[in-house]
N, C-alpha and C. Protein backbone atom coordinates (compact mmCIF):
# COMPACT_ATOMS: atom_id res chain seq x y z
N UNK A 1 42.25 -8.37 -6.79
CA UNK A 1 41.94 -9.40 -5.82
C UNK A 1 43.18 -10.29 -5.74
N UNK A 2 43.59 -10.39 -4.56
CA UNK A 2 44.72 -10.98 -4.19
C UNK A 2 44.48 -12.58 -3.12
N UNK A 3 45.17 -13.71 -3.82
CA UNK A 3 45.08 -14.62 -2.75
C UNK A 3 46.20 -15.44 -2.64
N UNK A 4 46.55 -15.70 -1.50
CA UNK A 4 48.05 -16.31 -1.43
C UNK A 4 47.92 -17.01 -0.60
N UNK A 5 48.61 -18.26 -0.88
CA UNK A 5 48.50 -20.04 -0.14
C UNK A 5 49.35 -20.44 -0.43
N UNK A 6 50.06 -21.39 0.69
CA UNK A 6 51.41 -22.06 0.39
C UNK A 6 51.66 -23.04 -0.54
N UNK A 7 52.47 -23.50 -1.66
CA UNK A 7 53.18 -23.71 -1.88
C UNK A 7 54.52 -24.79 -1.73
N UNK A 8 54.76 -26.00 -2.48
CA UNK A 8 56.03 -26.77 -2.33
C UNK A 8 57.03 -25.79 -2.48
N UNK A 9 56.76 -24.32 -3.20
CA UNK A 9 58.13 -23.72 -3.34
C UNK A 9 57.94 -22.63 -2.80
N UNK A 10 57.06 -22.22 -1.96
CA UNK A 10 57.15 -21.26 -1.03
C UNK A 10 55.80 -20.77 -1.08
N UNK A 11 55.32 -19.66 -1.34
CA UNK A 11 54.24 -19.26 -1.57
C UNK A 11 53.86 -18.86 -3.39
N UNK A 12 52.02 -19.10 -3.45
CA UNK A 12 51.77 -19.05 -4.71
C UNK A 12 50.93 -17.45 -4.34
N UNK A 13 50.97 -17.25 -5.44
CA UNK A 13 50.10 -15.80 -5.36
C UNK A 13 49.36 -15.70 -6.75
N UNK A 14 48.11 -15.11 -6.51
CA UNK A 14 47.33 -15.12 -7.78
C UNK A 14 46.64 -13.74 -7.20
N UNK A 15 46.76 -13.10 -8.76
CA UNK A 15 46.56 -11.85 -8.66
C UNK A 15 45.71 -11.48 -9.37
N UNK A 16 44.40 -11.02 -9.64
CA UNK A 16 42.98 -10.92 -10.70
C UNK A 16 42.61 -9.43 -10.80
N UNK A 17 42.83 -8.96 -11.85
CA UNK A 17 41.91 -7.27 -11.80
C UNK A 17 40.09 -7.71 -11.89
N UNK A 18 39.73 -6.79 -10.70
CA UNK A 18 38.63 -7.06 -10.69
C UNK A 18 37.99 -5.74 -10.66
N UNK A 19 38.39 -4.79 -11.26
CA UNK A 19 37.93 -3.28 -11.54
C UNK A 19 36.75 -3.60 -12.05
N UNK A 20 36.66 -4.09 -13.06
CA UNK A 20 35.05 -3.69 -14.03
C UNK A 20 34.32 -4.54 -13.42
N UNK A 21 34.41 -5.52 -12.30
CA UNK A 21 33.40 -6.07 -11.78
C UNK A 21 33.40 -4.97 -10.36
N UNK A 22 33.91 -4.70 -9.90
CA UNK A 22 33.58 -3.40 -8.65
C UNK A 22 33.08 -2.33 -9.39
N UNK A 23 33.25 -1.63 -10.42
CA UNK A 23 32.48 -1.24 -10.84
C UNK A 23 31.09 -1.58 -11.04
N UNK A 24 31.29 -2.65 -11.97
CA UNK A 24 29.48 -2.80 -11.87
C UNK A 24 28.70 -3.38 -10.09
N UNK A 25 29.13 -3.67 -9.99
CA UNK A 25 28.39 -3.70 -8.43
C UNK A 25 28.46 -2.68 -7.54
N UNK A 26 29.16 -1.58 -7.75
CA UNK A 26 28.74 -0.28 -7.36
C UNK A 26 27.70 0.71 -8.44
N UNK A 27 27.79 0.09 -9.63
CA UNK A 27 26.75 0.65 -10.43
C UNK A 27 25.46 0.59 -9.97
N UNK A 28 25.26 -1.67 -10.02
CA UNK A 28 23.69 -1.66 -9.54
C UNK A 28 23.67 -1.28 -7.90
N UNK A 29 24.40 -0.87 -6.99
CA UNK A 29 24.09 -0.83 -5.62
C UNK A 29 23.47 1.10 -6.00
N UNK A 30 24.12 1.89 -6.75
CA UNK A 30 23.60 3.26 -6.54
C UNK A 30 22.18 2.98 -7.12
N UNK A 31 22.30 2.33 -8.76
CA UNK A 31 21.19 2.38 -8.78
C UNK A 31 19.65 1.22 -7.63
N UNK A 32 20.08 0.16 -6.93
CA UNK A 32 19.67 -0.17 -6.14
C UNK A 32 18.63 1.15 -5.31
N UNK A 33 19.29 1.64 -5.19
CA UNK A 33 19.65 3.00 -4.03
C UNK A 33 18.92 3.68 -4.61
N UNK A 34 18.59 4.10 -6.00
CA UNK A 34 17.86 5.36 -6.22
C UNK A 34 16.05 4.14 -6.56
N UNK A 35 16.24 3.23 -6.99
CA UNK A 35 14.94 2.77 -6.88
C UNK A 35 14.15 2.51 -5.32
N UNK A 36 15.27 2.40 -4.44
CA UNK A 36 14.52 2.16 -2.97
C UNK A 36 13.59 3.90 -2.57
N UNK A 37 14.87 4.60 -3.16
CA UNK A 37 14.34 6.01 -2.84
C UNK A 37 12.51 6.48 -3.58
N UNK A 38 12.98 6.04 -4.78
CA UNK A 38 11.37 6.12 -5.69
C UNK A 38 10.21 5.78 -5.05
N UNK A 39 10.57 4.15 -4.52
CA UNK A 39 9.26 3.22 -3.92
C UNK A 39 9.23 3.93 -2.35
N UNK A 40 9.97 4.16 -1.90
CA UNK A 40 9.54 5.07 -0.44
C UNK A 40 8.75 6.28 -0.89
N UNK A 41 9.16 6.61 -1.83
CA UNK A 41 8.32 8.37 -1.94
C UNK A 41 7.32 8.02 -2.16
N UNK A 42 6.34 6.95 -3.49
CA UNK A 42 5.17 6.59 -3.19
C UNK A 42 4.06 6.77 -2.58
N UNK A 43 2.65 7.75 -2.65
CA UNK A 43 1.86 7.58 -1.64
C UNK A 43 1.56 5.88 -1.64
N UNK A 44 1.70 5.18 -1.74
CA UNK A 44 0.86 3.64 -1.81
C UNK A 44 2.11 2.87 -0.83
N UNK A 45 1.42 1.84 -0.31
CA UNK A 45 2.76 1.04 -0.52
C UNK A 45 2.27 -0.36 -0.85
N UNK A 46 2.80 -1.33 -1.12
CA UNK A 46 2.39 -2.78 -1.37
C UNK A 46 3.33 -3.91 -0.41
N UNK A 47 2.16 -4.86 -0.51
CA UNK A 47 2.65 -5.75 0.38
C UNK A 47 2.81 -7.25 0.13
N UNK A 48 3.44 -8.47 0.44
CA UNK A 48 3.11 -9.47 -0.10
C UNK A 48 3.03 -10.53 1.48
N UNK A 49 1.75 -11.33 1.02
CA UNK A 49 1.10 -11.96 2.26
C UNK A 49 1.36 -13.40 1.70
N UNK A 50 2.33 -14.64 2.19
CA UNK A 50 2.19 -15.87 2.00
C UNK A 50 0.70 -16.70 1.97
N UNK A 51 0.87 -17.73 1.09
CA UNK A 51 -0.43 -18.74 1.71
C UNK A 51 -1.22 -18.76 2.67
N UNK A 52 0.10 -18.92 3.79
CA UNK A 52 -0.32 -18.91 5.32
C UNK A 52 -0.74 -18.07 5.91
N UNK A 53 -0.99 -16.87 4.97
CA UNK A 53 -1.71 -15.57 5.42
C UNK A 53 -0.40 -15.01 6.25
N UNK A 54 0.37 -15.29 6.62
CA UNK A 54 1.53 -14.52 6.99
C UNK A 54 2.82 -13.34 5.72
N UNK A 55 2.39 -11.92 6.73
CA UNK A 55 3.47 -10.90 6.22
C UNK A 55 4.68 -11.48 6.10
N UNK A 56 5.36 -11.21 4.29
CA UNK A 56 6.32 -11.45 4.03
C UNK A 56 7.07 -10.09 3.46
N UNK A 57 6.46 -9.15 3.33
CA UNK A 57 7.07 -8.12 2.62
C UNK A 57 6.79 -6.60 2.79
N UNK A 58 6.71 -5.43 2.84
CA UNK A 58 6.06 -4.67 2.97
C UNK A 58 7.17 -3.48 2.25
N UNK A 59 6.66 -2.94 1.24
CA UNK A 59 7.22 -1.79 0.51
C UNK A 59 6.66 -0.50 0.38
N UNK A 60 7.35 0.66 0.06
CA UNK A 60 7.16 2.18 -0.23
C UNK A 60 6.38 2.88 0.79
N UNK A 61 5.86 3.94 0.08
CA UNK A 61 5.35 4.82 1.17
C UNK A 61 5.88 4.71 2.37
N UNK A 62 7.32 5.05 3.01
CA UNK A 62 8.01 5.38 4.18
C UNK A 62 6.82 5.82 4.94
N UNK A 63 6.58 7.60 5.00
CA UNK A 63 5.90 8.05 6.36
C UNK A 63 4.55 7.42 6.66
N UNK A 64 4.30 6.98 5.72
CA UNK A 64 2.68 5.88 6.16
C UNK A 64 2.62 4.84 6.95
N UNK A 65 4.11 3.77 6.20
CA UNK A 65 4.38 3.27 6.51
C UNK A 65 4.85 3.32 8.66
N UNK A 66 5.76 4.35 8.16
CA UNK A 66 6.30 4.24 9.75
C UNK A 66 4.85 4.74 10.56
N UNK A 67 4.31 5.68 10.26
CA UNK A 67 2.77 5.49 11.29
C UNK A 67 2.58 4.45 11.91
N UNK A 68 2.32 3.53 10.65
CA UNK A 68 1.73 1.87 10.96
C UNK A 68 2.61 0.97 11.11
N UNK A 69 3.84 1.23 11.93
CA UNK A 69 4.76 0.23 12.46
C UNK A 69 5.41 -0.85 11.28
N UNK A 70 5.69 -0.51 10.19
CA UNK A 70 5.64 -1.27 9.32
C UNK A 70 6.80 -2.02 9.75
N UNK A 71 7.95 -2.12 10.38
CA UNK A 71 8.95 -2.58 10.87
C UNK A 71 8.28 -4.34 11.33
N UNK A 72 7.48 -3.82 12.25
CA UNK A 72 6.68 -4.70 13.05
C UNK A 72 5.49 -5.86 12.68
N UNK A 73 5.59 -5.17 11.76
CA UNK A 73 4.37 -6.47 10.78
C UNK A 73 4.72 -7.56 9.99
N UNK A 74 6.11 -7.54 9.51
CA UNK A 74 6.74 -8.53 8.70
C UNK A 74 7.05 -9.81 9.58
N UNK A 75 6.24 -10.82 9.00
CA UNK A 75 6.77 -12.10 9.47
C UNK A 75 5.02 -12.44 10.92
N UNK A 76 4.35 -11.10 11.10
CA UNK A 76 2.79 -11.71 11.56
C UNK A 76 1.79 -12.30 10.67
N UNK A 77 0.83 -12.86 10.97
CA UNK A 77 -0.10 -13.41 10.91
C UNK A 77 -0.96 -12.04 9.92
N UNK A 78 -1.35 -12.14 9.08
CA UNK A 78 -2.43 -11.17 8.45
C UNK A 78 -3.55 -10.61 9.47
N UNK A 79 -4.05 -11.77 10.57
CA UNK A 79 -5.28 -11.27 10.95
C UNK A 79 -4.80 -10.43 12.08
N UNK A 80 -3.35 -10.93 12.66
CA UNK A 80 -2.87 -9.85 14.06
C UNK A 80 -2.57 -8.90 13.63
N UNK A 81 -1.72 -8.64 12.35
CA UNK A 81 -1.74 -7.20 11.98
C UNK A 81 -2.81 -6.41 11.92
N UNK A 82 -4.23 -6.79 11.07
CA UNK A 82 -5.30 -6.25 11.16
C UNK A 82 -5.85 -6.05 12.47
N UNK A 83 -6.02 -6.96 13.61
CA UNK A 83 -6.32 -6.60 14.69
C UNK A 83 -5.69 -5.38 15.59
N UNK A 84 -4.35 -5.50 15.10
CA UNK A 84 -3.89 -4.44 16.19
C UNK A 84 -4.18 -2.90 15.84
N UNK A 85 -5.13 -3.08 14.80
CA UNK A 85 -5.45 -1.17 14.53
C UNK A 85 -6.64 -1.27 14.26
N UNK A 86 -7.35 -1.94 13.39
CA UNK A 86 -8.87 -1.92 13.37
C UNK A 86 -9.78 -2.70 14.13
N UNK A 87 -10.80 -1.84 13.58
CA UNK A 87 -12.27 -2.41 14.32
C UNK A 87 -12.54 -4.32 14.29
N UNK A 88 -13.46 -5.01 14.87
CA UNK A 88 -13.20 -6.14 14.76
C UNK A 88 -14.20 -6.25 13.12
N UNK A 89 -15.31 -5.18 12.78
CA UNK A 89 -15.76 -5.40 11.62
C UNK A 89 -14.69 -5.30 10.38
N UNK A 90 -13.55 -4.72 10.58
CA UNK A 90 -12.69 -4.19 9.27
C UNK A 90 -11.95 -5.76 9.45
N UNK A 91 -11.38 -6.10 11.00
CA UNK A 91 -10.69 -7.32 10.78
C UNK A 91 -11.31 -8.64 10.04
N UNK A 92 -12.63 -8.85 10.09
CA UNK A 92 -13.65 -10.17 9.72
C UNK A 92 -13.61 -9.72 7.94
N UNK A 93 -13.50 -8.24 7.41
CA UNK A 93 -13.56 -8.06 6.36
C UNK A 93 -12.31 -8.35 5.22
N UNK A 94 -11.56 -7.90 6.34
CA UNK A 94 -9.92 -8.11 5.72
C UNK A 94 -9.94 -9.49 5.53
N UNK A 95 -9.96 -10.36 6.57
CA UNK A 95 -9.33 -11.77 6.56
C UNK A 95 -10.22 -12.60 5.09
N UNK A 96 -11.25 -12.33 5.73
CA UNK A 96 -12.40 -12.94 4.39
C UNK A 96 -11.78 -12.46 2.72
N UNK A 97 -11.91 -11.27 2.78
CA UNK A 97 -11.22 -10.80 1.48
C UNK A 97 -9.94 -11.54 1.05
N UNK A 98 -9.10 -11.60 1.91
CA UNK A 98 -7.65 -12.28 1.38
C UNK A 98 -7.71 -13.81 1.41
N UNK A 99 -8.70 -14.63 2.33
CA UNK A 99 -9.02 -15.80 1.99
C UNK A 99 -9.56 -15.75 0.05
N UNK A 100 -10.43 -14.98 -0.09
CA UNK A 100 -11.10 -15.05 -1.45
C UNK A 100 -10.09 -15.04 -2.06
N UNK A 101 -9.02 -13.90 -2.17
CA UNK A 101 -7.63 -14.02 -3.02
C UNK A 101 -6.83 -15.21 -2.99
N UNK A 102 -6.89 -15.60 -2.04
CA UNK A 102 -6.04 -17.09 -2.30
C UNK A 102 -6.58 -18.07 -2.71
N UNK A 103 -8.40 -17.85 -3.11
CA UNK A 103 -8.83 -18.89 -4.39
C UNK A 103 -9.21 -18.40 -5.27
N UNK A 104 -8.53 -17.04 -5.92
CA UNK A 104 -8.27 -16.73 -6.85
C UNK A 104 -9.20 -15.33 -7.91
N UNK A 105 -10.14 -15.09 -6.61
CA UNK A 105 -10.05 -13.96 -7.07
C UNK A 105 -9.46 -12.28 -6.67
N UNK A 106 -10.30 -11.84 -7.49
CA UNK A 106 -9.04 -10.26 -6.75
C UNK A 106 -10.50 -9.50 -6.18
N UNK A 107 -9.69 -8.74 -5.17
CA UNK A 107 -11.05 -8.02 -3.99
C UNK A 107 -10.02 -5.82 -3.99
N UNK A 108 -11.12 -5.24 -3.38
CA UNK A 108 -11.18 -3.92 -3.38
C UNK A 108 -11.53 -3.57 -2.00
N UNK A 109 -11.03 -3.21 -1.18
CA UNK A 109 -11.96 -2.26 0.06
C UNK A 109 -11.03 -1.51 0.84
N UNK A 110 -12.04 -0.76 1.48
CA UNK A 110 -11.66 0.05 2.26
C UNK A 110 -11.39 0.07 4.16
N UNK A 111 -10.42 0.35 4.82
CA UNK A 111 -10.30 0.18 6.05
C UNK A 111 -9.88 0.75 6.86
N UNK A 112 -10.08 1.30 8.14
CA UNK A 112 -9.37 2.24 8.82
C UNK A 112 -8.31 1.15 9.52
N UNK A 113 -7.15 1.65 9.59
CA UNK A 113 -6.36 0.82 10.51
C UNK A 113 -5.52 2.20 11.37
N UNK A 114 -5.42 1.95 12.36
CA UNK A 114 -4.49 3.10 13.11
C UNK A 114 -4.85 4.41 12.85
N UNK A 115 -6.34 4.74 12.51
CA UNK A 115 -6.62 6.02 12.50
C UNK A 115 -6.06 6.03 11.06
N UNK A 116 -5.75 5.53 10.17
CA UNK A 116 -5.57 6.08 8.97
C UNK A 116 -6.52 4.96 8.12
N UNK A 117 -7.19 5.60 7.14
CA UNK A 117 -8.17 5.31 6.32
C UNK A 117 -7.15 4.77 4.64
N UNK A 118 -7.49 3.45 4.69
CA UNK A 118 -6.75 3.07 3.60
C UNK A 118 -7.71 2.41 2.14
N UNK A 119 -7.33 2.54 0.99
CA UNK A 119 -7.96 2.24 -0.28
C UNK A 119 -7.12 0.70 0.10
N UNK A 120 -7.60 -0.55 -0.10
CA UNK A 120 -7.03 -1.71 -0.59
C UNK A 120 -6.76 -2.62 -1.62
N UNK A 121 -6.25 -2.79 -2.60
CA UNK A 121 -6.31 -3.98 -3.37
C UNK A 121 -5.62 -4.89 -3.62
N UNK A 122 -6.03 -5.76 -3.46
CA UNK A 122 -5.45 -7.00 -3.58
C UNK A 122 -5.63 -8.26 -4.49
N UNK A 123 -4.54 -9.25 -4.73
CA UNK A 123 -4.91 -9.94 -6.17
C UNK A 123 -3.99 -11.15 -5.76
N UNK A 124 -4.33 -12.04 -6.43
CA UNK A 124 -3.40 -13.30 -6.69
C UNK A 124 -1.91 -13.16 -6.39
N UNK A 125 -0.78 -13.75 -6.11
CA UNK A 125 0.60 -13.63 -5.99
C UNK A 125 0.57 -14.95 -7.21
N UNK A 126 1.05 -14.88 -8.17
CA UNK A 126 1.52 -16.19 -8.82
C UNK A 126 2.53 -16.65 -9.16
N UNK A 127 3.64 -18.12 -9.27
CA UNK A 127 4.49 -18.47 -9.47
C UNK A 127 4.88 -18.09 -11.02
N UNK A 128 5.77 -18.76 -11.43
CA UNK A 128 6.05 -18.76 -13.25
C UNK A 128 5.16 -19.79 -13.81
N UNK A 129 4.49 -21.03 -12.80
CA UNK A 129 3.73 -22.10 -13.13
C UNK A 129 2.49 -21.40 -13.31
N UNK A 130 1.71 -20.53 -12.61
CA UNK A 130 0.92 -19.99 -12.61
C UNK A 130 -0.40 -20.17 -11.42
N UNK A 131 0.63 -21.31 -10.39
CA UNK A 131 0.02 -21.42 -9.11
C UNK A 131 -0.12 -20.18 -8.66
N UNK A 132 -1.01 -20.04 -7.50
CA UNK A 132 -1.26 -19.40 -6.61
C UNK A 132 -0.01 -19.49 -5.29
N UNK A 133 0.84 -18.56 -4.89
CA UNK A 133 1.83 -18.59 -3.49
C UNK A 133 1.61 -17.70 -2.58
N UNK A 134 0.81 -16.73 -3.02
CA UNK A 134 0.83 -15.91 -2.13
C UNK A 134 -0.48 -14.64 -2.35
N UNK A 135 -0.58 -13.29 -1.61
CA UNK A 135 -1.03 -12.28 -2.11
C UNK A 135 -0.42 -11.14 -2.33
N UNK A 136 -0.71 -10.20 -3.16
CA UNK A 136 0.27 -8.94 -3.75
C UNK A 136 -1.01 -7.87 -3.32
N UNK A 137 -0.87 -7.17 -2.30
CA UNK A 137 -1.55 -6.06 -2.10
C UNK A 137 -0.95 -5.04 -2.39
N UNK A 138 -1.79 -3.17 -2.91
CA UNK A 138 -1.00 -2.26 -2.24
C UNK A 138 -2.50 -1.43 -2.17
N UNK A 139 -2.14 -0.42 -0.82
CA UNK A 139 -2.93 0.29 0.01
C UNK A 139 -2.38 1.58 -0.69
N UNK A 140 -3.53 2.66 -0.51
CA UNK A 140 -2.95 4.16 -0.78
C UNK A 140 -3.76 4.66 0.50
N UNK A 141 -3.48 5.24 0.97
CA UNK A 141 -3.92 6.50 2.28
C UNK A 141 -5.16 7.54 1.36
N UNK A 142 -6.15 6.98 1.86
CA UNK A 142 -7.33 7.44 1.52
C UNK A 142 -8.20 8.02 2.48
N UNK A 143 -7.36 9.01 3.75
CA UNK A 143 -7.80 9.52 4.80
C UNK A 143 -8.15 10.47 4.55
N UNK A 144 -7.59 11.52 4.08
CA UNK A 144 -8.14 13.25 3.96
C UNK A 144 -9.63 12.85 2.64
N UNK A 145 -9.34 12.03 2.04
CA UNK A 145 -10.22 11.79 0.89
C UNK A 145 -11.39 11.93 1.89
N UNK A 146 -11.77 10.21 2.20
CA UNK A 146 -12.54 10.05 3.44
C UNK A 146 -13.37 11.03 4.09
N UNK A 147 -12.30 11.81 4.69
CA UNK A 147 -12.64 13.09 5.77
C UNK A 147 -13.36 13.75 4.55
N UNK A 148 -12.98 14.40 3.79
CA UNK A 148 -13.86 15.19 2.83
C UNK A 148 -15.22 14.68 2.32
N UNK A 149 -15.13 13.22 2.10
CA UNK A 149 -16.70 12.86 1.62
C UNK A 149 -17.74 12.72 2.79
N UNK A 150 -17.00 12.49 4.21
CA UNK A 150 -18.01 12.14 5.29
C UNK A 150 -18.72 13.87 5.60
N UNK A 151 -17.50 14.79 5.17
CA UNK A 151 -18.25 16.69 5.48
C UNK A 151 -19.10 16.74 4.52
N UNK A 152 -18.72 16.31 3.00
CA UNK A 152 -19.62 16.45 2.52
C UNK A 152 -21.15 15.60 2.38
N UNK A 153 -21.14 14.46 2.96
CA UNK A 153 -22.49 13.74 2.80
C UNK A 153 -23.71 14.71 4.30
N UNK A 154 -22.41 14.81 5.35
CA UNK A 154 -23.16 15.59 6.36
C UNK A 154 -23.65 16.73 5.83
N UNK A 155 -22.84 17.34 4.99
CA UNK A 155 -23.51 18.57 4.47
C UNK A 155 -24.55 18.25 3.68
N UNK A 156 -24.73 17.72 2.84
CA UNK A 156 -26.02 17.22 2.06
C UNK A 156 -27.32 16.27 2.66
N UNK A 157 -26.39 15.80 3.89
CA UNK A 157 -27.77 15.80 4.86
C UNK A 157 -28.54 16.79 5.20
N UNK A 158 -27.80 18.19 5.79
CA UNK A 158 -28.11 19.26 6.55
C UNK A 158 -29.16 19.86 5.38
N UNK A 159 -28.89 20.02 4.69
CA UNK A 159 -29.41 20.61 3.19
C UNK A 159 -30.88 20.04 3.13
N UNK A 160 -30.63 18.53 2.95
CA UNK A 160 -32.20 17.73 2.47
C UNK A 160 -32.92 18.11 3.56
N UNK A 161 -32.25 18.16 5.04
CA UNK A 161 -33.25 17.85 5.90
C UNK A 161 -33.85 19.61 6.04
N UNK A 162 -33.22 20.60 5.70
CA UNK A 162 -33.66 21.98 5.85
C UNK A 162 -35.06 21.92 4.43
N UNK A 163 -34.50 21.37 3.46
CA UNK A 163 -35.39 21.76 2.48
C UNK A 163 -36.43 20.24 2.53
N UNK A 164 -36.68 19.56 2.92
CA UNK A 164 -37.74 18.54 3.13
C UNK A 164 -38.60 19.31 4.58
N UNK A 165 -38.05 19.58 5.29
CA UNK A 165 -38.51 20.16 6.92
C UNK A 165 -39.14 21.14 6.66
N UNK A 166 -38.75 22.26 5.67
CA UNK A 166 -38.89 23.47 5.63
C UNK A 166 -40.77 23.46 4.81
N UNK A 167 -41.19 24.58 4.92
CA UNK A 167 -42.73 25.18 4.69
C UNK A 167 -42.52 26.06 3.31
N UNK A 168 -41.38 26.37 3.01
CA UNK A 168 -41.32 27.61 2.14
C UNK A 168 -41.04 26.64 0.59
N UNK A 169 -41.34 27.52 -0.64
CA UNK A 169 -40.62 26.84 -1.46
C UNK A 169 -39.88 27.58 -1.69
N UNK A 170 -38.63 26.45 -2.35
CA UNK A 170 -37.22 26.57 -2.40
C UNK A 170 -36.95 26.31 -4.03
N UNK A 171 -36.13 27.12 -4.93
CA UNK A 171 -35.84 26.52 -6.17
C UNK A 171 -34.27 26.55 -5.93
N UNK A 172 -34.23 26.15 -7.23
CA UNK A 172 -32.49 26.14 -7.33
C UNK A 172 -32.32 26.27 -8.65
N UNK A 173 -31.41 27.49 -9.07
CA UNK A 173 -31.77 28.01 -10.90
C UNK A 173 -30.09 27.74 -10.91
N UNK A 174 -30.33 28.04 -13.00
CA UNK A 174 -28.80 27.81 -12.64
C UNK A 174 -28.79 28.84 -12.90
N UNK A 175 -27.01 29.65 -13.63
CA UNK A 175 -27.02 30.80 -13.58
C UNK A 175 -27.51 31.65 -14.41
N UNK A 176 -27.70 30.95 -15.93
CA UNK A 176 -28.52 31.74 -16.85
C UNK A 176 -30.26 31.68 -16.52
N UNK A 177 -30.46 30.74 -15.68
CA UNK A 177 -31.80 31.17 -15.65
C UNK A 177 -32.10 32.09 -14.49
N UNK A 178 -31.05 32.05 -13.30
CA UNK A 178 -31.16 33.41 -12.67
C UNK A 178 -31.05 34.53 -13.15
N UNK A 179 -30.32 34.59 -14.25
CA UNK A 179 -30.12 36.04 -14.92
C UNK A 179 -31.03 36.60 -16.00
N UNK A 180 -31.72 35.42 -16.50
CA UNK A 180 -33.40 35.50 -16.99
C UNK A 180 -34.29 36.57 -16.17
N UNK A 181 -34.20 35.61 -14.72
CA UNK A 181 -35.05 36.31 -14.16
C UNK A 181 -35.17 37.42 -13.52
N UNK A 182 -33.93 37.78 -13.81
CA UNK A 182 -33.43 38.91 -12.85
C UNK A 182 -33.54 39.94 -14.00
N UNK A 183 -33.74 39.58 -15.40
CA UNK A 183 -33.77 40.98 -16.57
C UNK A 183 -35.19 41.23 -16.42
């Protein structure tokens, strides 16, 4: 590092090796770099919501993320983000829930936003004082899950309602007692 300024006797020059400090700041920038990579791969991502109920942060899970405009949410209102993808019942649920977090307790649910079905939790944000500043959510994509329990409850509808409807009797053995009955 070089800096040069005039001088009563002409110019001064001061000259500093600053190798092992470029080094280390290319150290933490790769590693910077490989932790951004980690928290994008993530199925989850987490988020942090000010007091004011306003988006301050939004991390990991990249392709989920970009679905849900995540670019676009930092710096809204909690309840416009929720509005612009869910139902108005998921929005009245959301807002209520993160009000509760900001007096201190922690909440769980579930929400479709943008066609994608999300797990939620959320908890206190706290200072080093141990105030309350904010909220610390993170969501995981709980869509294919979802989809699988809604086939399967339909299917176990279809089932009760054949064997409640039905005239015949019906057992259900397991396999050693089918094989009982079958000797």
């Amino acid at each position: 590092d070089a800096t040069i300024s005039p001088s009563p006797d002409g110019l001064l020059a001061i000259v500093a090796d600053i190798t092992s400090r470029k080094s280390t700041e290319l150290e933490q920038a790769a590693h910077h770099e490989y932790l951004q990579q980690l928290v994008d791969q993530i199925p989850a991502f987490l988020w942090v919501i000010d007091r004011d109920l306003i988006v301050r942060r939004i991390e990991g899970g990249r392709p989920m993320l970009q679905a849900l405009d995540r670019d676009r949410l930092v710096g809204l209102h909690m309840a416009d983000v929720t509005a612009m993808g869910s139902s108005p019942e998921d929005l009245e649920l959301s807002v209520a829930m993160h009000r509760r977090v900001l007096a201190g307790a922690s909440a769980r649910y579930r929400a479709t936003w943008k066609g994608i079905t999300l797990e939620a939790r959320i908890r206190p944000l706290r200072d080093r004082d141990g105030h309350i500043v904010g909220i610390l959510g993170v969501g995981i994509d709980v869509t294919e899950q979802t989809r699988i329990e809604d086939e399967l409850r339909a299917s176990e509808e279809r089932f009760r309602a054949v064997v409640e409807g039905g005239t015949d009797l019906i057992a259900i053995l397991d396999a050693r007692t089918a094989e009982d009955l079958a000797a």
